[in-house]
PDB file of N, CA and C in Angstrom:
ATOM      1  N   UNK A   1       3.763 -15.969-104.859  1.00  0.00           N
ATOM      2  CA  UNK A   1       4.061 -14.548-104.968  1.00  0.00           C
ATOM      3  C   UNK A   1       3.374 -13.844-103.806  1.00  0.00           C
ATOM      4  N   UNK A   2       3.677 -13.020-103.201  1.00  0.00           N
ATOM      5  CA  UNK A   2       3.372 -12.339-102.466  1.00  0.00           C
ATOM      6  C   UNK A   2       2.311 -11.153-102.728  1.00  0.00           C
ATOM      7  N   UNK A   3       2.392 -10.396-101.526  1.00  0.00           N
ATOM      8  CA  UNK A   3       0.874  -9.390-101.691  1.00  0.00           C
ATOM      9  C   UNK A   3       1.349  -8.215-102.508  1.00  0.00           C
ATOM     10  N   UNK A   4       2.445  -7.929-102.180  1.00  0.00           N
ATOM     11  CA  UNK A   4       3.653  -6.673-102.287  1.00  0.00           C
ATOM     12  C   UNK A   4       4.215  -7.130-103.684  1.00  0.00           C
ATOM     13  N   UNK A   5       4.142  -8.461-104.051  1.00  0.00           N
ATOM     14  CA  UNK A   5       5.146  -8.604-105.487  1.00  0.00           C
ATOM     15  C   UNK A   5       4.166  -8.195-106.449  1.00  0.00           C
ATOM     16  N   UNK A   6       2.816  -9.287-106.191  1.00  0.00           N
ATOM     17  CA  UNK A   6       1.793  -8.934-106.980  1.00  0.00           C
ATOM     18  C   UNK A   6       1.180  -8.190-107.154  1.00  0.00           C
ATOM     19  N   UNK A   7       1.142  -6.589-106.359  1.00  0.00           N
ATOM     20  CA  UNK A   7       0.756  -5.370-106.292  1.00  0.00           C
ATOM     21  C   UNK A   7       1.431  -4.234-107.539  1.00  0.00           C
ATOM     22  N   UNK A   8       3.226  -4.921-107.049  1.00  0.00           N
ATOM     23  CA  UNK A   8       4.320  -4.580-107.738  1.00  0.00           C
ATOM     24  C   UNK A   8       3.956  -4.903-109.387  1.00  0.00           C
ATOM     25  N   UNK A   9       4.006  -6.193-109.146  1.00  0.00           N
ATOM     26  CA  UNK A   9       3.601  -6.470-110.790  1.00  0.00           C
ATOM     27  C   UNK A   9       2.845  -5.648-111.832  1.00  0.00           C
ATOM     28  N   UNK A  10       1.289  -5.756-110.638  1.00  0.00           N
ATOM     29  CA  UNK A  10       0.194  -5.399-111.357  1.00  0.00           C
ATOM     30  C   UNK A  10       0.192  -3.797-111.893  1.00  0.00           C
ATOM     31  N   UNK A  11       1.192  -2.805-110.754  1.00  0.00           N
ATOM     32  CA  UNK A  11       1.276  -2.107-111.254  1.00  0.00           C
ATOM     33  C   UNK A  11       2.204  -1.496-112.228  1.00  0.00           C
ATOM     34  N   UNK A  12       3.184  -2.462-112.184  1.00  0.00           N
ATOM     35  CA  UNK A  12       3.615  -2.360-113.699  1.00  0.00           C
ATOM     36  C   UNK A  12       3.397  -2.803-114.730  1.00  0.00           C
ATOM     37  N   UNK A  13       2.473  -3.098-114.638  1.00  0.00           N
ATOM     38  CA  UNK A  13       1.592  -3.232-116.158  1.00  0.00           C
ATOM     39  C   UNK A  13       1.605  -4.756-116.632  1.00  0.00           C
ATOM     40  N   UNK A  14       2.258  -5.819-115.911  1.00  0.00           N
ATOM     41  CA  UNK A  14       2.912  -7.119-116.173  1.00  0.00           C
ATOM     42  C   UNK A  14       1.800  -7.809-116.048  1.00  0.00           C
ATOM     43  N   UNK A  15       0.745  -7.419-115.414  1.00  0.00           N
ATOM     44  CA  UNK A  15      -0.303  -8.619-114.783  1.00  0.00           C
ATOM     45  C   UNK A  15      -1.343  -8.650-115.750  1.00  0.00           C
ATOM     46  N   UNK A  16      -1.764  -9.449-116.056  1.00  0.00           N
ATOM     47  CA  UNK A  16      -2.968  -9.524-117.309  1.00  0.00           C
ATOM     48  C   UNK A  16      -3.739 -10.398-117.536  1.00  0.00           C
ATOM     49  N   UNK A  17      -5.053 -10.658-117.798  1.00  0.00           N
ATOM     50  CA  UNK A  17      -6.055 -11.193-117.639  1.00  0.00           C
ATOM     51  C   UNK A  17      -6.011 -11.515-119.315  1.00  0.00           C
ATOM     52  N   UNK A  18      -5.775 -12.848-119.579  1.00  0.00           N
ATOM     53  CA  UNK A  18      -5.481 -13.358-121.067  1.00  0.00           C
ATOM     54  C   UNK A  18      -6.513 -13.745-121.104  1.00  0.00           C
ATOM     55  N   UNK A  19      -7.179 -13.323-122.589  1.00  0.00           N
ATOM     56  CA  UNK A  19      -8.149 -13.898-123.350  1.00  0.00           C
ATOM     57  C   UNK A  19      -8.960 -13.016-122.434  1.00  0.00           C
ATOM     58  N   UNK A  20      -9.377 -11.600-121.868  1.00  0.00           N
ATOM     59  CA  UNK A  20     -10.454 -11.128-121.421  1.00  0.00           C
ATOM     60  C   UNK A  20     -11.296 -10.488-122.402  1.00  0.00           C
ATOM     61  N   UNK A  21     -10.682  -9.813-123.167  1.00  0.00           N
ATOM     62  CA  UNK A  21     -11.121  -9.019-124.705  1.00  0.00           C
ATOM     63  C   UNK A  21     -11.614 -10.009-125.093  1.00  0.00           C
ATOM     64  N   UNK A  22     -11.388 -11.328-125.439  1.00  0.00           N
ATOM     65  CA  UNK A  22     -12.006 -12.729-126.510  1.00  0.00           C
ATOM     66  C   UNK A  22     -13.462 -13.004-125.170  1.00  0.00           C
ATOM     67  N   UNK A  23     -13.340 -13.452-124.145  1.00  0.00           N
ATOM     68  CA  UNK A  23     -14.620 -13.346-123.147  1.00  0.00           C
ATOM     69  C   UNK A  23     -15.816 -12.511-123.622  1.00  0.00           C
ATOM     70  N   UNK A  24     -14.987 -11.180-123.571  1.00  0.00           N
ATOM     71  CA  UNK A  24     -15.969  -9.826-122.934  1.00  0.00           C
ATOM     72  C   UNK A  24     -16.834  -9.871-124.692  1.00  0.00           C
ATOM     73  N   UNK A  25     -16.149 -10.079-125.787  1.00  0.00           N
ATOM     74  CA  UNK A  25     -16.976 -10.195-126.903  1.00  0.00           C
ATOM     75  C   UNK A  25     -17.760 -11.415-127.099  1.00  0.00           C
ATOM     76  N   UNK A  26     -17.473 -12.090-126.372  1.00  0.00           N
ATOM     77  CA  UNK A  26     -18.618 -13.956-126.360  1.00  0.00           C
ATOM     78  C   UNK A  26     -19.619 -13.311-125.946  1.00  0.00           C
ATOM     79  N   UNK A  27     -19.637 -12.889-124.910  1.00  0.00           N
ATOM     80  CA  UNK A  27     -20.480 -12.422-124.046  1.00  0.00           C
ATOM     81  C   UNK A  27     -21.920 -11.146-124.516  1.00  0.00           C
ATOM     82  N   UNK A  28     -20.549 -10.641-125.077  1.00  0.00           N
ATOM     83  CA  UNK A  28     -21.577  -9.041-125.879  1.00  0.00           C
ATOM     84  C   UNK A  28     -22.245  -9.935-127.121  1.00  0.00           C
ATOM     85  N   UNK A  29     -22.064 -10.790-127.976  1.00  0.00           N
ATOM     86  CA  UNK A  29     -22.343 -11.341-129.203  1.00  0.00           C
ATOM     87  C   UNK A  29     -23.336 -12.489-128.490  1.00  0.00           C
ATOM     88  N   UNK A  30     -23.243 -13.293-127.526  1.00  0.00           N
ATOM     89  CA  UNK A  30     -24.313 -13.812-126.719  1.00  0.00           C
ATOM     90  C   UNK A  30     -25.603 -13.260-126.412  1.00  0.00           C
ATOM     91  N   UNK A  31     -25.347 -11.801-125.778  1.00  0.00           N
ATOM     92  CA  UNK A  31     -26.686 -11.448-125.443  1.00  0.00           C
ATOM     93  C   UNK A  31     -27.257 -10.499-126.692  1.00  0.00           C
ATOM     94  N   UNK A  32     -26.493 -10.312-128.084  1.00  0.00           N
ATOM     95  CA  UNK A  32     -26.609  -9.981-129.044  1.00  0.00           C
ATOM     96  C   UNK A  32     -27.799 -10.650-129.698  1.00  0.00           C
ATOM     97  N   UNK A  33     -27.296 -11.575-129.883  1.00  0.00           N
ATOM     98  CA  UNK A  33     -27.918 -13.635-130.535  1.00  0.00           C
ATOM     99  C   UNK A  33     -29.078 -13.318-129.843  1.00  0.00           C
ATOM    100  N   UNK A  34     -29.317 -13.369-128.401  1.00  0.00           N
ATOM    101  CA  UNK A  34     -30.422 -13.348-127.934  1.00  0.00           C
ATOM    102  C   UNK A  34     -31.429 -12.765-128.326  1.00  0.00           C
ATOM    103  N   UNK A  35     -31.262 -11.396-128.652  1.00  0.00           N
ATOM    104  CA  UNK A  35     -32.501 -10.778-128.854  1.00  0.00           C
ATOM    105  C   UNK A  35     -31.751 -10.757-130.299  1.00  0.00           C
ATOM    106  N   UNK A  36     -31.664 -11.351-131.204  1.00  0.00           N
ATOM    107  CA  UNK A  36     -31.863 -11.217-132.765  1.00  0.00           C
ATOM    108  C   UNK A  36     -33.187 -11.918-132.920  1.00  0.00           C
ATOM    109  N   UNK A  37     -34.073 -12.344-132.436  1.00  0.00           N
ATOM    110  CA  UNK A  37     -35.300 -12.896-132.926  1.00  0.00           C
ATOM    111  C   UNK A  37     -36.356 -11.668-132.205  1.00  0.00           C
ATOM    112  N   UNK A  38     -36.106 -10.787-132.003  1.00  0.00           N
ATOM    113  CA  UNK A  38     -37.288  -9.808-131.279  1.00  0.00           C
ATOM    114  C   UNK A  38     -37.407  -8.723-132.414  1.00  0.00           C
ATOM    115  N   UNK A  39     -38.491  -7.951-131.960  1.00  0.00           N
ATOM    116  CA  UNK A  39     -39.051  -7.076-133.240  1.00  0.00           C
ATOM    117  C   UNK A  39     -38.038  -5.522-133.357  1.00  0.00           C
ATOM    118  N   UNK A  40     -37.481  -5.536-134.207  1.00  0.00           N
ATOM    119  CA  UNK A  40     -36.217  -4.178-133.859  1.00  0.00           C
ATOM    120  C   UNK A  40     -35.029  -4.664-133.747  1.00  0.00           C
ATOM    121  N   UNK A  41     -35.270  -5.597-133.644  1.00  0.00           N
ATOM    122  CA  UNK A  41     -33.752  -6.012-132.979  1.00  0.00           C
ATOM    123  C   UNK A  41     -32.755  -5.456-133.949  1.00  0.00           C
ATOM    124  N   UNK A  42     -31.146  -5.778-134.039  1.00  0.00           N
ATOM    125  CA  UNK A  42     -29.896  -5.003-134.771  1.00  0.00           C
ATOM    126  C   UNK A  42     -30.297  -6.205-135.710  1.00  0.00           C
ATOM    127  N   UNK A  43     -30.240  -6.150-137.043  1.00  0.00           N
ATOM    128  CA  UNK A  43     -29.635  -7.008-138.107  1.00  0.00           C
ATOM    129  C   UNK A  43     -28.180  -7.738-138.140  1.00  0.00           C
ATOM    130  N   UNK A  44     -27.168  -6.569-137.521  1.00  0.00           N
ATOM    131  CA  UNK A  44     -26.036  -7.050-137.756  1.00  0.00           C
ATOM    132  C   UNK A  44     -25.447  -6.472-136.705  1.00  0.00           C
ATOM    133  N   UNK A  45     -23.997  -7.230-136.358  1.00  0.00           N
ATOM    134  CA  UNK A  45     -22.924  -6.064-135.332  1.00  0.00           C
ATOM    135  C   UNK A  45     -22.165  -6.036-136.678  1.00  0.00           C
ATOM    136  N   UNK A  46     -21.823  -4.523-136.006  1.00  0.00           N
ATOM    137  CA  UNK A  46     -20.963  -4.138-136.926  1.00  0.00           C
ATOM    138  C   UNK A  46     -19.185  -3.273-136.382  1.00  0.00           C
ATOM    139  N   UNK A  47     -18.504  -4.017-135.932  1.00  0.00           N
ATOM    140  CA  UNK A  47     -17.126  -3.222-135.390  1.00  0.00           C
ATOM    141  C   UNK A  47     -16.223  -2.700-136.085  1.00  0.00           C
ATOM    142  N   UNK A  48     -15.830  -1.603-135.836  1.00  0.00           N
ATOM    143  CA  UNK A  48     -15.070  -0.480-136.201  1.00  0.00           C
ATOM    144  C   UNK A  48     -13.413  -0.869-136.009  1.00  0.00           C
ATOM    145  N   UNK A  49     -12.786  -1.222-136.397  1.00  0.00           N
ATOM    146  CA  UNK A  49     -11.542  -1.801-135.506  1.00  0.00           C
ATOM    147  C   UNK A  49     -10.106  -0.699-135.881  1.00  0.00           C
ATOM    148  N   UNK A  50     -10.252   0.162-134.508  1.00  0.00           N
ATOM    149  CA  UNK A  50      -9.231   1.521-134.380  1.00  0.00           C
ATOM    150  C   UNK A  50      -7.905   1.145-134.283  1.00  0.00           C
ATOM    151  N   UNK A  51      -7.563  -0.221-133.361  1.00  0.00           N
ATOM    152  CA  UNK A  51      -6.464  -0.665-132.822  1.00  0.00           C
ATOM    153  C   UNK A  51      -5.923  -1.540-133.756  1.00  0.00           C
ATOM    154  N   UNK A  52      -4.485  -0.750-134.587  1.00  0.00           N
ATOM    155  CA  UNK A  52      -3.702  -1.186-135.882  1.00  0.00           C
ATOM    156  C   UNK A  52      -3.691  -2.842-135.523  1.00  0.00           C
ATOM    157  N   UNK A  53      -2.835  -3.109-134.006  1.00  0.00           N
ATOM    158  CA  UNK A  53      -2.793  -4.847-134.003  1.00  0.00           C
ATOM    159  C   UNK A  53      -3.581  -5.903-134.123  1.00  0.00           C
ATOM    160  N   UNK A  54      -5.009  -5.412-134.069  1.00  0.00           N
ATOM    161  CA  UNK A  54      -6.324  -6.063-134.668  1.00  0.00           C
ATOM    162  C   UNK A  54      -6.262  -6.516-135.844  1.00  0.00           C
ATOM    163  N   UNK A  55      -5.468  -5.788-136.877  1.00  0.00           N
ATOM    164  CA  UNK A  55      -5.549  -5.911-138.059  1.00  0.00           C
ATOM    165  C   UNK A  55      -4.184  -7.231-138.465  1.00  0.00           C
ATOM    166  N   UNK A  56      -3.304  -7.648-137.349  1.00  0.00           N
ATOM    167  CA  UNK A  56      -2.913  -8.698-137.272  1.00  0.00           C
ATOM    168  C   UNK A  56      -3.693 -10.339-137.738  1.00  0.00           C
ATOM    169  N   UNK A  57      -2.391 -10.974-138.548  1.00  0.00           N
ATOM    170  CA  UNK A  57      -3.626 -12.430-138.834  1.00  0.00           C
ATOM    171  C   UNK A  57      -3.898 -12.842-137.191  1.00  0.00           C
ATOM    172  N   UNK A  58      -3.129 -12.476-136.670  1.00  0.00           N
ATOM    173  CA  UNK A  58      -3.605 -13.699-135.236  1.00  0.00           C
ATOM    174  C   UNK A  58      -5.137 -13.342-134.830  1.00  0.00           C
ATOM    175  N   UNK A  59      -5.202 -11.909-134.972  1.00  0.00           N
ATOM    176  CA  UNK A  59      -6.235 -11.055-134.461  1.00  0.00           C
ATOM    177  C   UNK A  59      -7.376 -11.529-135.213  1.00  0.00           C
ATOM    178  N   UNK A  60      -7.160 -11.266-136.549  1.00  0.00           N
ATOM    179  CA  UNK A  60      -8.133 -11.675-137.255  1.00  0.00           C
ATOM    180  C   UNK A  60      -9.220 -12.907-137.338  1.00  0.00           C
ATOM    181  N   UNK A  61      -8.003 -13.816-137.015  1.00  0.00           N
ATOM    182  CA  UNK A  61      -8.695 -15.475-136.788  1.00  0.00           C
ATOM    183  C   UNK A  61      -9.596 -15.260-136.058  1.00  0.00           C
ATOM    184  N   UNK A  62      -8.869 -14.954-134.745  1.00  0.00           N
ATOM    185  CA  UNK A  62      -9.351 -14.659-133.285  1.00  0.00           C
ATOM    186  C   UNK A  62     -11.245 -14.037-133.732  1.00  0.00           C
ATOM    187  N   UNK A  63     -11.084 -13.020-134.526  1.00  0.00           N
ATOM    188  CA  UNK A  63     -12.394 -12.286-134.896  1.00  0.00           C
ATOM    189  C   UNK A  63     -13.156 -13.575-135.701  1.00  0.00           C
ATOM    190  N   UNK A  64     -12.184 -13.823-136.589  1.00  0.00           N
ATOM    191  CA  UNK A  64     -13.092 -14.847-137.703  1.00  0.00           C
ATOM    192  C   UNK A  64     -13.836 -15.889-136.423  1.00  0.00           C
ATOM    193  N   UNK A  65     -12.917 -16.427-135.953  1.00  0.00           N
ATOM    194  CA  UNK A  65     -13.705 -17.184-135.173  1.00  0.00           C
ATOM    195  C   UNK A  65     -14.584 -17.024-134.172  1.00  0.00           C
ATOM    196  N   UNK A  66     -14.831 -15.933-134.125  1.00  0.00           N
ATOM    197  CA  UNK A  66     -15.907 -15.533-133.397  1.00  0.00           C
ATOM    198  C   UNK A  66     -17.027 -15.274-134.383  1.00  0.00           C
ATOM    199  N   UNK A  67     -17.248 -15.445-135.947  1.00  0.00           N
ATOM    200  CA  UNK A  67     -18.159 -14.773-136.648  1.00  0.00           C
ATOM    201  C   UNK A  67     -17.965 -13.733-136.995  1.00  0.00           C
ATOM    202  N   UNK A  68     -17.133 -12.746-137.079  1.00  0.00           N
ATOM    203  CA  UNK A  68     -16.716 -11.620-137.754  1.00  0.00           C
ATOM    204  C   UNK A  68     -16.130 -11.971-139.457  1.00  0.00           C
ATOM    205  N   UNK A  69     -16.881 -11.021-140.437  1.00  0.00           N
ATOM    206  CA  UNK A  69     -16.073 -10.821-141.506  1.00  0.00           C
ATOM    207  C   UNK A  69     -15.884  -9.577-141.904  1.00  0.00           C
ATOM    208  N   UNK A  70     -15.029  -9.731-142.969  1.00  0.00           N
ATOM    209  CA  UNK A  70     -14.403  -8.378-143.456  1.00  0.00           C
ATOM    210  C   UNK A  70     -15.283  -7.209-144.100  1.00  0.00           C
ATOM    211  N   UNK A  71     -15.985  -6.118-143.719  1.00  0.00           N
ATOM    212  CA  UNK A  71     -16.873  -5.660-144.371  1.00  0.00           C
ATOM    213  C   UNK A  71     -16.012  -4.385-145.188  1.00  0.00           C
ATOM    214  N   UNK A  72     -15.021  -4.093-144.937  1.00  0.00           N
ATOM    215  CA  UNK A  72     -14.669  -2.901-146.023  1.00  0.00           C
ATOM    216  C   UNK A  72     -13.387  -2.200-144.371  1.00  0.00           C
ATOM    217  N   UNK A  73     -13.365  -0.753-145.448  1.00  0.00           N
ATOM    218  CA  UNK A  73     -12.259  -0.469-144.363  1.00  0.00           C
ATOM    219  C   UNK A  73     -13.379   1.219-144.572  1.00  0.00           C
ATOM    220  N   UNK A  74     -12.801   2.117-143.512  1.00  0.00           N
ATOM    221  CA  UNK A  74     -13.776   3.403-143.294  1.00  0.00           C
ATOM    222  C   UNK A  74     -12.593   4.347-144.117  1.00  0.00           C
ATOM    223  N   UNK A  75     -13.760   5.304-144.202  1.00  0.00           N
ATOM    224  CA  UNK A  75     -12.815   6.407-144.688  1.00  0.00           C
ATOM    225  C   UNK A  75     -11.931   7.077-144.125  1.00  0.00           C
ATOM    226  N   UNK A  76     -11.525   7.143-142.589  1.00  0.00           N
ATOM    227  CA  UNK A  76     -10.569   7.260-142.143  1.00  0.00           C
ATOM    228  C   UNK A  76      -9.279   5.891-141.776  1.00  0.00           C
ATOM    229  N   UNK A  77      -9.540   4.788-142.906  1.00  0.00           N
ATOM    230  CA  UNK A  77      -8.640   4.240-142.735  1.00  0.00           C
ATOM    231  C   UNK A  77      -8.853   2.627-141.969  1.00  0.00           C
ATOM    232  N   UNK A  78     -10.009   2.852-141.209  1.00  0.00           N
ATOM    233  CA  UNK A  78      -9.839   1.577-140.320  1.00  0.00           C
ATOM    234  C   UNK A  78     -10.590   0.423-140.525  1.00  0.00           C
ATOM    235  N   UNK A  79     -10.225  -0.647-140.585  1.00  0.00           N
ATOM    236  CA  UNK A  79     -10.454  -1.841-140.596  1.00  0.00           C
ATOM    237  C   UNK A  79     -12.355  -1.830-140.138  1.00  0.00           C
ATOM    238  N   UNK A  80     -13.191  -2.175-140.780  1.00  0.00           N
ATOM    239  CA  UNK A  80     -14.910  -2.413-140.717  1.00  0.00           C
ATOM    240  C   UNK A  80     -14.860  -3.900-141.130  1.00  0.00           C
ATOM    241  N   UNK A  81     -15.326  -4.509-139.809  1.00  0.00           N
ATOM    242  CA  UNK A  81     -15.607  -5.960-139.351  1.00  0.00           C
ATOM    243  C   UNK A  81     -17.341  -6.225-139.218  1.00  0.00           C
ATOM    244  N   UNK A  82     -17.806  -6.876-139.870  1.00  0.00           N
ATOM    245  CA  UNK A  82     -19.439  -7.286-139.427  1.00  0.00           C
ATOM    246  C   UNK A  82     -19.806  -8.701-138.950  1.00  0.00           C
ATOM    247  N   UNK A  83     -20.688  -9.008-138.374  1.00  0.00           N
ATOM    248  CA  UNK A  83     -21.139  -9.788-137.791  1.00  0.00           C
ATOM    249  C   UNK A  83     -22.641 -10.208-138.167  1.00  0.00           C
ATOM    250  N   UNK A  84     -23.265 -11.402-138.339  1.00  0.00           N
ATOM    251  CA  UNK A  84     -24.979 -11.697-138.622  1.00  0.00           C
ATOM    252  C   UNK A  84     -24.999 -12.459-136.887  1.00  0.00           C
ATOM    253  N   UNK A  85     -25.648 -11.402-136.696  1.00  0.00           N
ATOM    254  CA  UNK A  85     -25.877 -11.546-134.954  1.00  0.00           C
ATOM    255  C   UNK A  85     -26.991 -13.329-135.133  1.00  0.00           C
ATOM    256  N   UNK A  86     -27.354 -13.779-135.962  1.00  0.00           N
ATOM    257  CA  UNK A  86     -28.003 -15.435-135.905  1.00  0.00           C
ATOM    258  C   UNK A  86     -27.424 -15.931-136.794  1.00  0.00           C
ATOM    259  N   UNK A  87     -25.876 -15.850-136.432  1.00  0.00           N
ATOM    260  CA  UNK A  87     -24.773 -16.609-137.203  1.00  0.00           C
ATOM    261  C   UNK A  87     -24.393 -17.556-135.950  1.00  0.00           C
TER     262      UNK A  87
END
């Protein structure tokens, strides 16, 4: 592909970095883990999940398998996911 196709692409929205969202949370839940043994540290993550397709099974796995479970849904409706950051 070229410089001009792949410019083309990217700016139509076609070009996409798969599995970056699944990365970028290894990563945040990595340096999470880390400091779960320090004094203060978070007990838990706890995600808010705004974006309806999250609430997809694919999505879900995707979360489960990262250590996410189902903690309840908020009062405006949305999906509350938790995490034991020395899980």
């Amino acid at each position: 592909m070229s410089g001009l196709a792949a410019l083309s692409a990217y700016s139509l929205g076609r070009a996409r970095a798969v599995g970056l969202n699944v990365r970028l949370m290894e990563r945040m839940i990595e340096a999470f883990t880390a400091l779960a043994h320090e004094p203060g540290a978070p007990q838990r993550l706890v995600a808010t999940i705004e974006n309806r397709k999250l609430e997809r099974r694919a999505a879900q796995r995707i979360l489960a398998r990262l250590g996410f479970v189902h903690a309840g849904t908020a009062p405006n409706g949305e999906l509350v996911m938790q995490r034991d950051p020395t899980a």
